[in-house]
N, C-alpha and C. Protein backbone atom coordinates (compact mmCIF):
# COMPACT_ATOMS: atom_id res chain seq x y z
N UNK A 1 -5.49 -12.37 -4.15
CA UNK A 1 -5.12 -11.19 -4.90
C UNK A 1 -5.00 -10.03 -3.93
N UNK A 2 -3.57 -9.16 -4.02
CA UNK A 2 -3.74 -8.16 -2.98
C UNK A 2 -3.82 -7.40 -3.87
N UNK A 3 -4.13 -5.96 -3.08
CA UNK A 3 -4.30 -4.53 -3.88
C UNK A 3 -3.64 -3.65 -2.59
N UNK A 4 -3.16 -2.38 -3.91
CA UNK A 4 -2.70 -1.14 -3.06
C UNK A 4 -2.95 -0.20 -3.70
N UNK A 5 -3.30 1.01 -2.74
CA UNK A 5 -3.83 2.01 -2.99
C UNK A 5 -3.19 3.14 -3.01
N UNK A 6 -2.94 4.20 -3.86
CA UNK A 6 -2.19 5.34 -3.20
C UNK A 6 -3.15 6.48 -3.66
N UNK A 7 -3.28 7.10 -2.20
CA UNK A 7 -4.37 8.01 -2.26
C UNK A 7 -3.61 9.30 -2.13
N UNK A 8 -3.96 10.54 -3.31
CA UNK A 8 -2.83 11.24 -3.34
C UNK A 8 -3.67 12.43 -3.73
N UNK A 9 -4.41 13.65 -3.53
CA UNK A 9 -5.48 14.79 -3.71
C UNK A 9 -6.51 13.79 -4.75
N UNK A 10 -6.63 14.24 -6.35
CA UNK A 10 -7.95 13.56 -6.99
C UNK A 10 -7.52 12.55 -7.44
N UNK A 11 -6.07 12.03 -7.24
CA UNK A 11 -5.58 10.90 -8.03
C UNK A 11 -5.40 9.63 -7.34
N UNK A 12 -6.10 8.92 -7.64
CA UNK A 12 -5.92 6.99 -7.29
C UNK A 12 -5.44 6.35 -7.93
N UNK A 13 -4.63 5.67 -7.07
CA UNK A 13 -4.08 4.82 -8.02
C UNK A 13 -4.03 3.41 -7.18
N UNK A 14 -3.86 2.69 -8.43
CA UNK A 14 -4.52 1.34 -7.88
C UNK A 14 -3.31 -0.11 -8.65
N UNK A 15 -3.07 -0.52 -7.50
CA UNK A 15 -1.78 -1.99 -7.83
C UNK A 15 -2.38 -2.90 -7.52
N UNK A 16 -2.35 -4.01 -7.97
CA UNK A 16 -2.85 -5.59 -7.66
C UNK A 16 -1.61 -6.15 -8.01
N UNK A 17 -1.81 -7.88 -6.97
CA UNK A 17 -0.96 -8.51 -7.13
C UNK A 17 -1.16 -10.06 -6.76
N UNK A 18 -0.52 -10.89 -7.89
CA UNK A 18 -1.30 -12.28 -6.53
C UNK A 18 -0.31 -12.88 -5.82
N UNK A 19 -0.50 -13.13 -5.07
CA UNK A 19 0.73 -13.57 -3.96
C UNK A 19 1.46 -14.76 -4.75
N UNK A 20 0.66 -15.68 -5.49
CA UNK A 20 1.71 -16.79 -5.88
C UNK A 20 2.53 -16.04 -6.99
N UNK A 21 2.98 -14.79 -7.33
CA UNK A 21 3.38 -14.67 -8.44
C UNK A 21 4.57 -13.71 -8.23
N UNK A 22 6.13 -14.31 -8.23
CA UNK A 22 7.17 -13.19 -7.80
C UNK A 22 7.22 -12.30 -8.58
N UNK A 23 6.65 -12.41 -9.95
CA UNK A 23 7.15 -11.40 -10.94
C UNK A 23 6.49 -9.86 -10.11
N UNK A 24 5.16 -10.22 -10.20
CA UNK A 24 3.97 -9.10 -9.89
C UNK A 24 4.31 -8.39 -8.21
N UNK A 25 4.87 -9.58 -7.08
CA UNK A 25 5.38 -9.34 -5.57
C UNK A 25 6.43 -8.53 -5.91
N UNK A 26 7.48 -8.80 -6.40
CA UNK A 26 8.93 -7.43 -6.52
C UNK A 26 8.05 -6.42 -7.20
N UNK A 27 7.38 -6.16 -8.38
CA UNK A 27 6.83 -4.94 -8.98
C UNK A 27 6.25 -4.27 -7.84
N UNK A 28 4.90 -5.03 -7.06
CA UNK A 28 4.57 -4.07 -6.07
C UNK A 28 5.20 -3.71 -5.12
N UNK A 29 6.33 -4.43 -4.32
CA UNK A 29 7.13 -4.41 -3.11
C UNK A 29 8.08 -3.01 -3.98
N UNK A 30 8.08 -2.93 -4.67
CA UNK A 30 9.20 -2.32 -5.65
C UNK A 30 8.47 -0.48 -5.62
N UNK A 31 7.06 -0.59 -5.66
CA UNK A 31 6.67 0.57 -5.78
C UNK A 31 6.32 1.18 -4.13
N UNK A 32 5.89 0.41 -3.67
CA UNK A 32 5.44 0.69 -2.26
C UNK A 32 7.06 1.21 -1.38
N UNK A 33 8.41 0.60 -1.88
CA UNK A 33 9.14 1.12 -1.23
C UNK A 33 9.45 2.73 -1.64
N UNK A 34 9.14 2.76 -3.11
CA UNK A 34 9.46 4.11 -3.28
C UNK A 34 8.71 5.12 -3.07
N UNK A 35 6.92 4.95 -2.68
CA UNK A 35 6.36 5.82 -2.14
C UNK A 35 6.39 6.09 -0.68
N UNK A 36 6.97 4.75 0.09
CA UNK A 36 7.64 5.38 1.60
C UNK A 36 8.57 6.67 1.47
N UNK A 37 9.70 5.76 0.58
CA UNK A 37 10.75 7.00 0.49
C UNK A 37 10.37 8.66 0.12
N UNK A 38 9.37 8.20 -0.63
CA UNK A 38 8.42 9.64 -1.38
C UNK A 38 7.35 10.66 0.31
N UNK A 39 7.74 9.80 1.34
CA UNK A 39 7.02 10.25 2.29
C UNK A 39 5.58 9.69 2.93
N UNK A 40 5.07 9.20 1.88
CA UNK A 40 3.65 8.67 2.43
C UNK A 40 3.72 7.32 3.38
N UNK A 41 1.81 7.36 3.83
CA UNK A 41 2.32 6.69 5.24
C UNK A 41 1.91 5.26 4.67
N UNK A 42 1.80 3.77 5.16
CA UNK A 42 1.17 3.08 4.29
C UNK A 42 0.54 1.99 5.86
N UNK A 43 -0.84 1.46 5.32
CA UNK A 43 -1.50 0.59 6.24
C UNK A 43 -2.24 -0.56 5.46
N UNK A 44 -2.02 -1.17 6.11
CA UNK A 44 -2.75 -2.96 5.53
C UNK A 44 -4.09 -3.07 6.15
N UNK A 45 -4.68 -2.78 5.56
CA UNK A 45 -6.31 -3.14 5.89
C UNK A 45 -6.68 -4.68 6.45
N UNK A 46 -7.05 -4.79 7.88
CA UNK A 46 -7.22 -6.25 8.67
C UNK A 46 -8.54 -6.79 7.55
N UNK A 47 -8.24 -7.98 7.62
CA UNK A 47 -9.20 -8.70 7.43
C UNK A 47 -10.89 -8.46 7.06
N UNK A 48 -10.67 -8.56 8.36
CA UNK A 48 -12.44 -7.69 8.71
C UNK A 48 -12.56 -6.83 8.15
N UNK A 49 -11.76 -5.82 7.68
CA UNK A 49 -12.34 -4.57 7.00
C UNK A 49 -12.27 -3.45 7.95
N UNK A 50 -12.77 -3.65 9.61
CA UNK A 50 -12.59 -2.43 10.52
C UNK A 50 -11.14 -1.57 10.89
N UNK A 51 -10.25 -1.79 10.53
CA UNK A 51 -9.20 -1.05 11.07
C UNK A 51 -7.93 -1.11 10.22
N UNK A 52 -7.00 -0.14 10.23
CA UNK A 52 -5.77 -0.60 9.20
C UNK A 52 -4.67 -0.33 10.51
N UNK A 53 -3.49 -0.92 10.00
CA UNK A 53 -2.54 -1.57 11.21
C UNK A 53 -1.19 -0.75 10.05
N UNK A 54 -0.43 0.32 10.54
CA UNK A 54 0.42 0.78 9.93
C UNK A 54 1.33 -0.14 9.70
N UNK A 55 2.08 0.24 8.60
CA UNK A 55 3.21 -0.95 8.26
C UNK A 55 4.48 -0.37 7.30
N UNK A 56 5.88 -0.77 7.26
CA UNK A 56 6.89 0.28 6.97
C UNK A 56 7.31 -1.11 6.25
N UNK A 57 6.77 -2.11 5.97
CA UNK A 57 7.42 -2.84 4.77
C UNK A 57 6.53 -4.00 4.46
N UNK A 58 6.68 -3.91 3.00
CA UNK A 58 5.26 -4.24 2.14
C UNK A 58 4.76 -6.22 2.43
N UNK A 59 3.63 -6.87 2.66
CA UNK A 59 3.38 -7.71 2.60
C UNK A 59 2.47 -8.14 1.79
N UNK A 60 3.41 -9.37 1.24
CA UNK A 60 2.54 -9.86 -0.18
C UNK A 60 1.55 -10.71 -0.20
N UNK A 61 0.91 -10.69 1.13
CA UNK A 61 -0.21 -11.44 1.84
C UNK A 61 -1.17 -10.62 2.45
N UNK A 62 -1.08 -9.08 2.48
CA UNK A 62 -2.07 -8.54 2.69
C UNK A 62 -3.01 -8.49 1.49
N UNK A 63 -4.41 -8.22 1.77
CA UNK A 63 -5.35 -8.14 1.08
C UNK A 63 -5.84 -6.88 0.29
N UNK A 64 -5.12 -5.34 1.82
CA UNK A 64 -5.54 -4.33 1.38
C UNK A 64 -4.11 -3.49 1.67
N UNK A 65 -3.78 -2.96 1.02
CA UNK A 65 -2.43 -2.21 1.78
C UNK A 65 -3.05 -0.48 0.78
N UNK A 66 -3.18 0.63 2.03
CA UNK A 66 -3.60 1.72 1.75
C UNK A 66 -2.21 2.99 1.85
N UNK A 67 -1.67 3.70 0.96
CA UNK A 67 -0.89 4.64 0.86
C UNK A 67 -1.31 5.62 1.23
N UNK A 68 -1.24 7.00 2.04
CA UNK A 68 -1.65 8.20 2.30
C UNK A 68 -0.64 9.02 1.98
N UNK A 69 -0.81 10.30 1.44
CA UNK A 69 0.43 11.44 2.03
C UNK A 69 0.41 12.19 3.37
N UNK A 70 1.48 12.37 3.89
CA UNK A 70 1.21 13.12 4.76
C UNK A 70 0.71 14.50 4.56
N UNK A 71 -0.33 15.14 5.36
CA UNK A 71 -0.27 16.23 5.53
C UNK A 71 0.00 17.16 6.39
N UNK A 72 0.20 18.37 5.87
CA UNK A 72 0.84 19.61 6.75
C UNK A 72 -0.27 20.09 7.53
N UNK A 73 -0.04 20.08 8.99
CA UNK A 73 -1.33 21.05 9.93
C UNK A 73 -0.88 21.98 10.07
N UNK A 74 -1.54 22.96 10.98
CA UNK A 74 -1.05 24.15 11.59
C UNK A 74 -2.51 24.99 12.43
């Protein structure tokens, strides 16, 4: 079962999906492309849990895939 996250000020939001299932793989592949386009950054959480590995197109074999927005510095 994967999950994705889009972390966005107080709002979470939360997608699951199970890999054997195309219906549920296009729905999420489907949303994750439009929050790229929307700007945010997105990372697949390794295995282990220690580190996320950026990624610019969705895999229906990750476990953790995390959405961010960018923010503005200055």
């Amino acid at each position: 079962m994967g999950k994705m996250y889009l972390l966005y000020e107080d709002d979470n939001r939360k997608l699951f999906w199970d890999e054997s299932s195309p219906e549920e793989i296009a729905v999420a592949q489907s949303r994750f492309k439009q929050y790229l386009k929307e700007g945010y950054l997105a990372c697949r959480i390794e295995r282990d849990g220690n580190r996320g590995v950026q990624i610019v197109e969705f895999d229906p074999k990750a476990q953790e895939i995390i959405l961010v927005s960018m923010v503005e510095g200055g």
